[in-house]
PDB file of N, CA and C in Angstrom:
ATOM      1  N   UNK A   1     116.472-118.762 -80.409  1.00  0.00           N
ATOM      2  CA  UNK A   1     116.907-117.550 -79.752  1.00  0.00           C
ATOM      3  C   UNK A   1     117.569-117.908 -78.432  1.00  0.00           C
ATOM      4  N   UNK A   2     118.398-117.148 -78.187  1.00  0.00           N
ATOM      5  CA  UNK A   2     119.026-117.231 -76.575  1.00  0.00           C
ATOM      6  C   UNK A   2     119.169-115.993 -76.361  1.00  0.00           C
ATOM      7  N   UNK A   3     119.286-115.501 -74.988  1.00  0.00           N
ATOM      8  CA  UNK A   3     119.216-114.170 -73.849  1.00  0.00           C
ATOM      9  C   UNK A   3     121.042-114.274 -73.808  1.00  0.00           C
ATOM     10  N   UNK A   4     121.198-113.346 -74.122  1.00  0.00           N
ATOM     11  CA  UNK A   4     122.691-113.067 -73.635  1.00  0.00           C
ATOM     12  C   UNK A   4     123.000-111.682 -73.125  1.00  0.00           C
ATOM     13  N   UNK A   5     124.561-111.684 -72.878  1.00  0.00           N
ATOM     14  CA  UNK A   5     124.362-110.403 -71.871  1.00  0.00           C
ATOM     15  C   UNK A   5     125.660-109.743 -73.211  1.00  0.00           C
ATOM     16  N   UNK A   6     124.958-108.357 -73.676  1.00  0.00           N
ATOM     17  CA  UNK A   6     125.772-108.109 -74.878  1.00  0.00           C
ATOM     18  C   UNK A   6     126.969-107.281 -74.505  1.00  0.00           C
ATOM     19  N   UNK A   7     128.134-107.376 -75.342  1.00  0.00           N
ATOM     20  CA  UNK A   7     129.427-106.382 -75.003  1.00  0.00           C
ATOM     21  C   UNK A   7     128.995-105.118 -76.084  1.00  0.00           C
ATOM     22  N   UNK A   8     130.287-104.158 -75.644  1.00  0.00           N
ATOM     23  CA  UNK A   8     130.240-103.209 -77.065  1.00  0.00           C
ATOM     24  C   UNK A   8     130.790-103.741 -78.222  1.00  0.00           C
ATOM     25  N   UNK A   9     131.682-104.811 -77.774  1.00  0.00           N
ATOM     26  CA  UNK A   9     132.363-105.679 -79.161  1.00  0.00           C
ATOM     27  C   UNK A   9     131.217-106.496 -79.566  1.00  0.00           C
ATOM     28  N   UNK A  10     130.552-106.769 -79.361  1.00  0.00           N
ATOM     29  CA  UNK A  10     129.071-107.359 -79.990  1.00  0.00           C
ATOM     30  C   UNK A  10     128.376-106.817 -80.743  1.00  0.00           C
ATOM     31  N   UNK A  11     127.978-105.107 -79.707  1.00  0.00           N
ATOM     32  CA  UNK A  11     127.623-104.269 -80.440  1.00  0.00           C
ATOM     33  C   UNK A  11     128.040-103.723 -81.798  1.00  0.00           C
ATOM     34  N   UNK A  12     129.552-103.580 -81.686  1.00  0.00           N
ATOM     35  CA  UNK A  12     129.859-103.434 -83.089  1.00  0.00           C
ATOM     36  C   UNK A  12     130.071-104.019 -83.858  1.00  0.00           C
ATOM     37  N   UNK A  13     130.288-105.404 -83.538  1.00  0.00           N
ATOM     38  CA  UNK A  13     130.211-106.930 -84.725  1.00  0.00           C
ATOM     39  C   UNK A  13     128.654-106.370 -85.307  1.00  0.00           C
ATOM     40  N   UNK A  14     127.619-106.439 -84.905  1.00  0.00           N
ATOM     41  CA  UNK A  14     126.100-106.580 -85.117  1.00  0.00           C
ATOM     42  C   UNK A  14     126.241-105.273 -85.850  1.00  0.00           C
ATOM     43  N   UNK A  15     126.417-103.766 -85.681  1.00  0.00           N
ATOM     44  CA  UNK A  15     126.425-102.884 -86.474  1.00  0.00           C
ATOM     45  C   UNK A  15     127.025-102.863 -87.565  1.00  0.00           C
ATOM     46  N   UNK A  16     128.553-103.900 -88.045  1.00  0.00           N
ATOM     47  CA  UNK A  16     128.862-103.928 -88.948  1.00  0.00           C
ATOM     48  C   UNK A  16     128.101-105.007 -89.554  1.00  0.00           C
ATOM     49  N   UNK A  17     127.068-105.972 -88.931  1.00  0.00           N
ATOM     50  CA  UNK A  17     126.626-107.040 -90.368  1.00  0.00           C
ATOM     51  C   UNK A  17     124.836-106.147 -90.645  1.00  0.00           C
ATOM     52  N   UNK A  18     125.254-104.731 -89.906  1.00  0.00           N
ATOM     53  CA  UNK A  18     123.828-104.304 -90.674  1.00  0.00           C
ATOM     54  C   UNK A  18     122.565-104.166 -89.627  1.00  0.00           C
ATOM     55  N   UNK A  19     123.435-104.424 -88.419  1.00  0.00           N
ATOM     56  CA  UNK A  19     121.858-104.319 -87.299  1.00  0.00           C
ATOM     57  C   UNK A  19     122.498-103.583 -86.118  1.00  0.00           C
ATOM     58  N   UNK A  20     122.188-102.264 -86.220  1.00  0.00           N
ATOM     59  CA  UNK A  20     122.483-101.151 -85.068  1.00  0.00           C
ATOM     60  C   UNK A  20     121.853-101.108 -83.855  1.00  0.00           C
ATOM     61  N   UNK A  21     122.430-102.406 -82.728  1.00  0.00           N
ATOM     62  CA  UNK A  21     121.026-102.380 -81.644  1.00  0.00           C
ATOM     63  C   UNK A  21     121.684-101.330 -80.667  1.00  0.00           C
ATOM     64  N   UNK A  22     122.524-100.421 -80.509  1.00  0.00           N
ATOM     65  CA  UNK A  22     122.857 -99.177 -80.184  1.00  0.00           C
ATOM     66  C   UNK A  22     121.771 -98.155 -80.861  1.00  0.00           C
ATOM     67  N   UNK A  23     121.006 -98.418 -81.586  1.00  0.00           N
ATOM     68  CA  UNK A  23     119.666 -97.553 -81.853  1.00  0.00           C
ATOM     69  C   UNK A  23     118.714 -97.732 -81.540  1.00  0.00           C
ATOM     70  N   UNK A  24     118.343 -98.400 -80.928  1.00  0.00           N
ATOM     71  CA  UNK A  24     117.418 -98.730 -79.921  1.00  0.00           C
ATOM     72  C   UNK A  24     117.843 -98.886 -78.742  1.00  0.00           C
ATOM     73  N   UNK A  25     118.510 -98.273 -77.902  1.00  0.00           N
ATOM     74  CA  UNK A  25     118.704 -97.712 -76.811  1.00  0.00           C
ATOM     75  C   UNK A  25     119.745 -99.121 -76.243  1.00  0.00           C
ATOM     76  N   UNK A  26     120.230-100.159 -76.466  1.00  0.00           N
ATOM     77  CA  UNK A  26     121.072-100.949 -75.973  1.00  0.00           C
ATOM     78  C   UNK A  26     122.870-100.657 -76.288  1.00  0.00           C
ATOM     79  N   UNK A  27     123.307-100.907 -74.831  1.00  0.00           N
ATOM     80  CA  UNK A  27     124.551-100.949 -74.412  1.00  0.00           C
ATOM     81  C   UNK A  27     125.568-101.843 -73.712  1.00  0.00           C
ATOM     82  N   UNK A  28     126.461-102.053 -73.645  1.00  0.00           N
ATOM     83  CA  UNK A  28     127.467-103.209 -73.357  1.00  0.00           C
ATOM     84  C   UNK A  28     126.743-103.266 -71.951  1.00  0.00           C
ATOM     85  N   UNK A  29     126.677-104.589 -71.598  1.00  0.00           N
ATOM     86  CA  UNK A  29     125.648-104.844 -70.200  1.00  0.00           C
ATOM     87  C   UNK A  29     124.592-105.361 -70.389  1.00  0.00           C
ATOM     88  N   UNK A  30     123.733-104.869 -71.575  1.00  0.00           N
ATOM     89  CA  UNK A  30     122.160-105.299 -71.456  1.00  0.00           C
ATOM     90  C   UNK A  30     122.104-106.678 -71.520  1.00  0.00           C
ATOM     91  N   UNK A  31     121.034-107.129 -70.935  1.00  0.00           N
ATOM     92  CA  UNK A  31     120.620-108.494 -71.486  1.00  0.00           C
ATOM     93  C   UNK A  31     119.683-108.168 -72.843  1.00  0.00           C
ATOM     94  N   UNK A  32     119.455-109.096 -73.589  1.00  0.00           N
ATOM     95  CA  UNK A  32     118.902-108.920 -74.754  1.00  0.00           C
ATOM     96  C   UNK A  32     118.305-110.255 -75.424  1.00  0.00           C
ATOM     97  N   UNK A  33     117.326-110.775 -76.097  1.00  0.00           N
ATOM     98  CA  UNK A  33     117.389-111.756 -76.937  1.00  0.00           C
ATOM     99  C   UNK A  33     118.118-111.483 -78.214  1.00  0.00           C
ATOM    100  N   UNK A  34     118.880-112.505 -78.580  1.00  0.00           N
ATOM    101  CA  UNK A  34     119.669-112.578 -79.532  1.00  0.00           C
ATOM    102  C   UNK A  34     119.046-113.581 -80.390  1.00  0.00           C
ATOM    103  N   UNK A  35     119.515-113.267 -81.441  1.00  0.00           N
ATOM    104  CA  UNK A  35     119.086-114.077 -82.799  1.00  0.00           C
ATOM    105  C   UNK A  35     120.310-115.182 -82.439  1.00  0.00           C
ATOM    106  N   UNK A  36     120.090-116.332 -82.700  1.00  0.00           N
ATOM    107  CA  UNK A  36     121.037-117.671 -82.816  1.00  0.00           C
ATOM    108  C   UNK A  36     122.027-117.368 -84.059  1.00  0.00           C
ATOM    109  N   UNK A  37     121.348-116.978 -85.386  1.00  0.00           N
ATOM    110  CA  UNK A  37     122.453-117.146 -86.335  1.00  0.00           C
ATOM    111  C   UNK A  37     123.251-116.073 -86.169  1.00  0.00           C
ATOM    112  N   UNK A  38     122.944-114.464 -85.414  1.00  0.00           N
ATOM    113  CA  UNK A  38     124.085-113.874 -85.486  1.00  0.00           C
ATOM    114  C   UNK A  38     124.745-114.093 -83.744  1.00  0.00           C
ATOM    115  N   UNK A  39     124.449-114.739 -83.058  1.00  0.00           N
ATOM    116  CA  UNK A  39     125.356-115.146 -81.990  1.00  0.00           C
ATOM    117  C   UNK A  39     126.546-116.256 -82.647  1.00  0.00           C
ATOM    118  N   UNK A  40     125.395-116.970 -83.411  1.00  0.00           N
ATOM    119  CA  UNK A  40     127.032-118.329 -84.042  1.00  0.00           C
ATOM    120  C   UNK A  40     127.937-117.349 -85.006  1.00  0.00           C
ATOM    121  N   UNK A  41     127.282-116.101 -85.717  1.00  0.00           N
ATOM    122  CA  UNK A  41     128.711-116.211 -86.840  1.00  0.00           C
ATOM    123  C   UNK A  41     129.366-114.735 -85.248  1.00  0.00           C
ATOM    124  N   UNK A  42     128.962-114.676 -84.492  1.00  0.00           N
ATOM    125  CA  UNK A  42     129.887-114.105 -83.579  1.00  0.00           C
ATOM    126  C   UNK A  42     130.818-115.086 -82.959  1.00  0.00           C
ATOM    127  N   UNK A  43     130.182-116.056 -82.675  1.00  0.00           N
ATOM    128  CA  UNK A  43     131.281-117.255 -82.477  1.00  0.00           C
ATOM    129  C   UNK A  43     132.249-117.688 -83.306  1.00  0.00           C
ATOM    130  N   UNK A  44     131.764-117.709 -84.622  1.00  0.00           N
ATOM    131  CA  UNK A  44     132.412-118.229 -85.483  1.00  0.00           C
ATOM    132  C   UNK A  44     133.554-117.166 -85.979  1.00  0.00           C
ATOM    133  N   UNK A  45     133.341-115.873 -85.688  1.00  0.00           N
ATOM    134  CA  UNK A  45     134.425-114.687 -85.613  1.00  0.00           C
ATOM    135  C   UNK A  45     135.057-114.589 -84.760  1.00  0.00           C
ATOM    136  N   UNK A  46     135.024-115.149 -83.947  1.00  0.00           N
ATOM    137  CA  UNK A  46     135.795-115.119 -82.551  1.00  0.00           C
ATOM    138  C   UNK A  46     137.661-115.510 -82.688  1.00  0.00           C
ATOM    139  N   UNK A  47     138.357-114.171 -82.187  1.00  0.00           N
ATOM    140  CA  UNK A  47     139.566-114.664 -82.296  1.00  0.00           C
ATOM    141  C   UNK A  47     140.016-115.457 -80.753  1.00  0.00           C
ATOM    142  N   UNK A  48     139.707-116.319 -80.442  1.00  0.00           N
ATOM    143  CA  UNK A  48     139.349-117.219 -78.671  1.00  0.00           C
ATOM    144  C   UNK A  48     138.613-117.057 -78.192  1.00  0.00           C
ATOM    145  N   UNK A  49     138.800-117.730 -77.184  1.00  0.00           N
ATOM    146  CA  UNK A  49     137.975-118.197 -76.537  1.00  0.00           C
ATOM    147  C   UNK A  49     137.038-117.017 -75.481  1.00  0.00           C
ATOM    148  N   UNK A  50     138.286-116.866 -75.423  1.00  0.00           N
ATOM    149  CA  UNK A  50     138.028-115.251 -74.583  1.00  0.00           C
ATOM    150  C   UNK A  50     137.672-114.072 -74.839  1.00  0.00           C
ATOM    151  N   UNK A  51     137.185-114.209 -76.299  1.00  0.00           N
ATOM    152  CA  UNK A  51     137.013-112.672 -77.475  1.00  0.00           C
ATOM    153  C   UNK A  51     135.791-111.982 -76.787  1.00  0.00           C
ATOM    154  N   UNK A  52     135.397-110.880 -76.225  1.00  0.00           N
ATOM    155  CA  UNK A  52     134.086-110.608 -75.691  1.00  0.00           C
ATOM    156  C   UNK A  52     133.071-110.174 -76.840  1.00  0.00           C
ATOM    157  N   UNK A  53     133.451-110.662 -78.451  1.00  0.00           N
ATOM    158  CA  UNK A  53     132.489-110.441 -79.396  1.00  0.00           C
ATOM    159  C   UNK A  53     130.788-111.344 -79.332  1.00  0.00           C
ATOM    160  N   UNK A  54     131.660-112.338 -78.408  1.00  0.00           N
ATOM    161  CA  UNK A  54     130.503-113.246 -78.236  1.00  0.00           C
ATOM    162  C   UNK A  54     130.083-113.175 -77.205  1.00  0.00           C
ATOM    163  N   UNK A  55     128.511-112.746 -76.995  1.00  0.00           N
ATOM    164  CA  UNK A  55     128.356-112.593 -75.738  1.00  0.00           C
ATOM    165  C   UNK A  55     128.012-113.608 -74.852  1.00  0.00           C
ATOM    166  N   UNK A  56     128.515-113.686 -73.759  1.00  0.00           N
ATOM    167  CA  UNK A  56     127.381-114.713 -72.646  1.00  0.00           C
ATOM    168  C   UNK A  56     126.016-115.011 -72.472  1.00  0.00           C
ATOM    169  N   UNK A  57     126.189-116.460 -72.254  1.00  0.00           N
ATOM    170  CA  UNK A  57     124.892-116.700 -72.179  1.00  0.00           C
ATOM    171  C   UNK A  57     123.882-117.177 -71.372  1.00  0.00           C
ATOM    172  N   UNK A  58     122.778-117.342 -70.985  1.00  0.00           N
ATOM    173  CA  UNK A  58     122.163-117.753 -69.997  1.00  0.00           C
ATOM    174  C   UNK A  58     121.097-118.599 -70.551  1.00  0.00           C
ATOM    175  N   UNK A  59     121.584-120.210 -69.870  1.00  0.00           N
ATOM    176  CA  UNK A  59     121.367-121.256 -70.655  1.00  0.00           C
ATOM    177  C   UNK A  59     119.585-121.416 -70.290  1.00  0.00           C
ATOM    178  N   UNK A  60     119.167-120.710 -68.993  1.00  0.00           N
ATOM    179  CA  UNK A  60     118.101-121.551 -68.640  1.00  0.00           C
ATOM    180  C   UNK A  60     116.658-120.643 -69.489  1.00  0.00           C
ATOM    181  N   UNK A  61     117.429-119.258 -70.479  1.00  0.00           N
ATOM    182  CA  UNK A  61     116.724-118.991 -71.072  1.00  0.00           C
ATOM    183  C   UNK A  61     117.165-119.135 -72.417  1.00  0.00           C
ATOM    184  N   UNK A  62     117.564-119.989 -72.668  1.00  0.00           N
ATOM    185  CA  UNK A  62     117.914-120.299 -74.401  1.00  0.00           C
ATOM    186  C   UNK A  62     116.884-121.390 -74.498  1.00  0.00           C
ATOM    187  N   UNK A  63     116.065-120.931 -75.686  1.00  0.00           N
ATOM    188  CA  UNK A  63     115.744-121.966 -76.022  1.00  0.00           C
ATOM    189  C   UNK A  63     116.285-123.353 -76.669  1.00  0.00           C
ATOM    190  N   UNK A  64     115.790-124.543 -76.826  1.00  0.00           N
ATOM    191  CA  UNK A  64     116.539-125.867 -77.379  1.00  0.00           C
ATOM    192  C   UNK A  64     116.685-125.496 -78.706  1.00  0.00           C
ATOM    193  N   UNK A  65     116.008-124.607 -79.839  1.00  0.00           N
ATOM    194  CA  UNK A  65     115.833-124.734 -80.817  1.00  0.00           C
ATOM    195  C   UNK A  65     117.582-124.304 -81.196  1.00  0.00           C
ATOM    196  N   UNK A  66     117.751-123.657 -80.779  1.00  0.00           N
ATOM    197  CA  UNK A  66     119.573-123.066 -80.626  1.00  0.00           C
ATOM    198  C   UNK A  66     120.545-124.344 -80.969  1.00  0.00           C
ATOM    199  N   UNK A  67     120.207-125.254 -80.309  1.00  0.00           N
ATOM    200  CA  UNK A  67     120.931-126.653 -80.535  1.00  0.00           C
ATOM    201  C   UNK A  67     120.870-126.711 -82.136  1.00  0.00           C
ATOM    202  N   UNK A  68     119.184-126.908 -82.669  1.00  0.00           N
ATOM    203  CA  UNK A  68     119.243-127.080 -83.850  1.00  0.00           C
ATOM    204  C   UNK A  68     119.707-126.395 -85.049  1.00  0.00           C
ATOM    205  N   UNK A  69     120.627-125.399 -84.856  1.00  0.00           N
ATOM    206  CA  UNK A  69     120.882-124.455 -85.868  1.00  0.00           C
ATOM    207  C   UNK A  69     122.259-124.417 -85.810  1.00  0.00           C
ATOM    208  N   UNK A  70     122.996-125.520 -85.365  1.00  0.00           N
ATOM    209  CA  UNK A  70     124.346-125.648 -85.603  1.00  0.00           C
ATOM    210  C   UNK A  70     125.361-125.243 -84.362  1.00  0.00           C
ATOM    211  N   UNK A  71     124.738-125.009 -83.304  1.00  0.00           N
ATOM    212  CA  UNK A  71     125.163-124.549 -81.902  1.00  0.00           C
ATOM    213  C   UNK A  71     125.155-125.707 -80.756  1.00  0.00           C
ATOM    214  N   UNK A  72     126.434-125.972 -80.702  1.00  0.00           N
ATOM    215  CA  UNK A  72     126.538-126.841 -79.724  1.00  0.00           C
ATOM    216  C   UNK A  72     126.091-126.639 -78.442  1.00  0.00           C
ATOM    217  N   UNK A  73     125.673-128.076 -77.709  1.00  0.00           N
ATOM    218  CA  UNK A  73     125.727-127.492 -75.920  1.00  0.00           C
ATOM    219  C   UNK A  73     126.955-126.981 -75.546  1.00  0.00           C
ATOM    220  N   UNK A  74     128.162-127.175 -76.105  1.00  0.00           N
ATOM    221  CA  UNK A  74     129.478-127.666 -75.339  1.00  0.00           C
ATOM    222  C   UNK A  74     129.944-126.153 -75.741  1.00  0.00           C
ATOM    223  N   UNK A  75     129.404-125.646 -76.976  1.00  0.00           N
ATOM    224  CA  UNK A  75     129.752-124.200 -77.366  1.00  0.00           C
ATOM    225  C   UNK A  75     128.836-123.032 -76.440  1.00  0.00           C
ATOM    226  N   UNK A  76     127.784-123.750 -75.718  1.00  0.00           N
ATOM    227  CA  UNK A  76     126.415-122.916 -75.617  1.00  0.00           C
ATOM    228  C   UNK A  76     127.664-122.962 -73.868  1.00  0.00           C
ATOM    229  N   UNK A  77     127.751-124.034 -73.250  1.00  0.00           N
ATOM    230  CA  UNK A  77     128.159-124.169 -72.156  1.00  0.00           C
ATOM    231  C   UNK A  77     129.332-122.959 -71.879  1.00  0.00           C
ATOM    232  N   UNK A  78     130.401-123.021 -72.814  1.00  0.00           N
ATOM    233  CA  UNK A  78     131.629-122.411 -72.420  1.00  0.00           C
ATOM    234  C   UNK A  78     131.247-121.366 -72.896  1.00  0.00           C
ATOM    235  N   UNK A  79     129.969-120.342 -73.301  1.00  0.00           N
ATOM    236  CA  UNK A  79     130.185-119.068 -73.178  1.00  0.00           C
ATOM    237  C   UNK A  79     128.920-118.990 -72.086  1.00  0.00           C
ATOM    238  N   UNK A  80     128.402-119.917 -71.229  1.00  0.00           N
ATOM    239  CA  UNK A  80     127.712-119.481 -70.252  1.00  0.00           C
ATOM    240  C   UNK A  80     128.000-118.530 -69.039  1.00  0.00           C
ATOM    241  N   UNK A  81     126.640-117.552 -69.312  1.00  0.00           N
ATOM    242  CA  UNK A  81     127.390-116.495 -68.042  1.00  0.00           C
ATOM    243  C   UNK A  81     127.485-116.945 -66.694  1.00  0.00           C
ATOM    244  N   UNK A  82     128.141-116.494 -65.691  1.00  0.00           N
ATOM    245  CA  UNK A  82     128.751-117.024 -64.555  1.00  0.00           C
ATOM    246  C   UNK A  82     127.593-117.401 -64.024  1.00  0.00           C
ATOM    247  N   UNK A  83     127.498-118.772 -63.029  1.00  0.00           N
ATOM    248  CA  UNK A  83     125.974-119.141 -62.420  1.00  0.00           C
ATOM    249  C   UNK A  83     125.728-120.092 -62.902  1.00  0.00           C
ATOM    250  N   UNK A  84     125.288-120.492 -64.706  1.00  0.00           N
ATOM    251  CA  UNK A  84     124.689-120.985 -65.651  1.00  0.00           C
ATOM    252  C   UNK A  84     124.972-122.187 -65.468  1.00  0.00           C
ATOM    253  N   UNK A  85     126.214-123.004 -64.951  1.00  0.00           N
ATOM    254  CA  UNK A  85     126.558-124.025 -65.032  1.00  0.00           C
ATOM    255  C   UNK A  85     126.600-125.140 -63.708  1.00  0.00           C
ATOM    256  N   UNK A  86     125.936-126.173 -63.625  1.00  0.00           N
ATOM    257  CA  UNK A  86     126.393-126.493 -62.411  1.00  0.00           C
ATOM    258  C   UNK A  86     124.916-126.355 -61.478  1.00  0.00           C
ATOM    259  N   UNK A  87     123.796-126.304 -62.191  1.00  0.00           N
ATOM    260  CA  UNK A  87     122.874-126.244 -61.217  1.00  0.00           C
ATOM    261  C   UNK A  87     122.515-124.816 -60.580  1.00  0.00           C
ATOM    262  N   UNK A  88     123.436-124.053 -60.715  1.00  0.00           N
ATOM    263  CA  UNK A  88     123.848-122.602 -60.014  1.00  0.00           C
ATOM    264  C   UNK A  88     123.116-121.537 -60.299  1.00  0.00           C
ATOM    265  N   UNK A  89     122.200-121.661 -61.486  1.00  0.00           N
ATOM    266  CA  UNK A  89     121.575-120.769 -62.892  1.00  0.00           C
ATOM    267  C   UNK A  89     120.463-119.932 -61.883  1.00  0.00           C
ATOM    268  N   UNK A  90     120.089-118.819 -61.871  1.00  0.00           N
ATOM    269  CA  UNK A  90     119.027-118.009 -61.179  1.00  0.00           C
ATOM    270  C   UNK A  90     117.768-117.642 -61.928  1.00  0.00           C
ATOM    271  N   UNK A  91     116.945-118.748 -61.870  1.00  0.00           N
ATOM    272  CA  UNK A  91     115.484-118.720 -62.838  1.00  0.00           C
ATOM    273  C   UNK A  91     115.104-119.707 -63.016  1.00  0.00           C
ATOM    274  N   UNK A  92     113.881-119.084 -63.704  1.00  0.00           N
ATOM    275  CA  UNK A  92     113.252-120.813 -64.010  1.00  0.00           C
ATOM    276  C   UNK A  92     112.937-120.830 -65.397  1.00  0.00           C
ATOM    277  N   UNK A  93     113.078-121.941 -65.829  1.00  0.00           N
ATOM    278  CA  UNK A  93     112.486-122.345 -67.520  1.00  0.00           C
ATOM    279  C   UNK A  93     112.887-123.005 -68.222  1.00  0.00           C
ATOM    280  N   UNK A  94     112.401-123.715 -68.884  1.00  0.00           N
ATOM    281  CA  UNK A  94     112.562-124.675 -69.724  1.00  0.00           C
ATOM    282  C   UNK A  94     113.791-124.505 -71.176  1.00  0.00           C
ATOM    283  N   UNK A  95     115.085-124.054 -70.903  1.00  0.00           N
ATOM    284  CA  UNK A  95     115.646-123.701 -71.485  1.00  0.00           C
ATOM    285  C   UNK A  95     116.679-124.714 -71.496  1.00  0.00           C
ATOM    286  N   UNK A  96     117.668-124.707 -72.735  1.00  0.00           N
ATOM    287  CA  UNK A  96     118.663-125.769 -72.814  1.00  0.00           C
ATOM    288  C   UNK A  96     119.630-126.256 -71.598  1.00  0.00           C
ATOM    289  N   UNK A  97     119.585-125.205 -70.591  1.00  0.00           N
ATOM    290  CA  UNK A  97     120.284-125.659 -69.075  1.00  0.00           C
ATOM    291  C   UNK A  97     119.486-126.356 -68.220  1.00  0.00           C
ATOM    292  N   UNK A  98     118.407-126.759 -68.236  1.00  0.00           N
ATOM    293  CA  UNK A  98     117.024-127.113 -67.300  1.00  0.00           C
ATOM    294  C   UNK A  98     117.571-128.656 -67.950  1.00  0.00           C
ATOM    295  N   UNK A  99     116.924-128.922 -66.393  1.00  0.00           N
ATOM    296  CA  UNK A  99     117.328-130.327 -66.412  1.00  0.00           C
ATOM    297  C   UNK A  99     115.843-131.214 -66.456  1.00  0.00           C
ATOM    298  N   UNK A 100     114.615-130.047 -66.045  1.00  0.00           N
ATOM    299  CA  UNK A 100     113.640-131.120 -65.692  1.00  0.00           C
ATOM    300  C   UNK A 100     112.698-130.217 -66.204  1.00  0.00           C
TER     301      UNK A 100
END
């Protein structure tokens, strides 16, 4: 799982593969835990780099297991939300951005 910060283009990627988290009270903004496999095939739908289907992420709460499911650091890195990179991250935990 990783914490990301969701768009409405997320929102409606996720409502069309069958999971309406606009019904449970979430909106473009929230932070949220996200499932890994539907953050990658949001990646993997992505028309660039820049598509806001995929949401940002915040590395120091992703867990490592994310790595193992076909998700790069280097993919996990370049959709990190602003902060995330660089030491800069606001929190604490043992998440794929933690260094120690």
């Amino acid at each position: 799982m990783n914490t990301g910060l969701v768009t409405n283009e997320f929102l409606d990627f996720s409502a069309s593969r069958g999971n309406d988290l606009r019904s449970i009270g979430l909106t473009g903004g929230c932070k949220w835990c996200l499932c890994t496999n539907r953050w990658k095939e949001a990646l993997n739908a992505r028309k660039g780099d820049d598509d806001p289907v995929v949401p940002k992420v915040f590395l120091h709460a992703t867990d490592e297991s994310a790595l193992s499911n076909g998700i790069s650091m280097d993919d996990l890195k370049k959709f990190a939300a602003e902060g995330e990179i660089g030491g800069e991250r606001g929190g604490v935990g043992n998440g794929v951005g933690d260094s120690g």
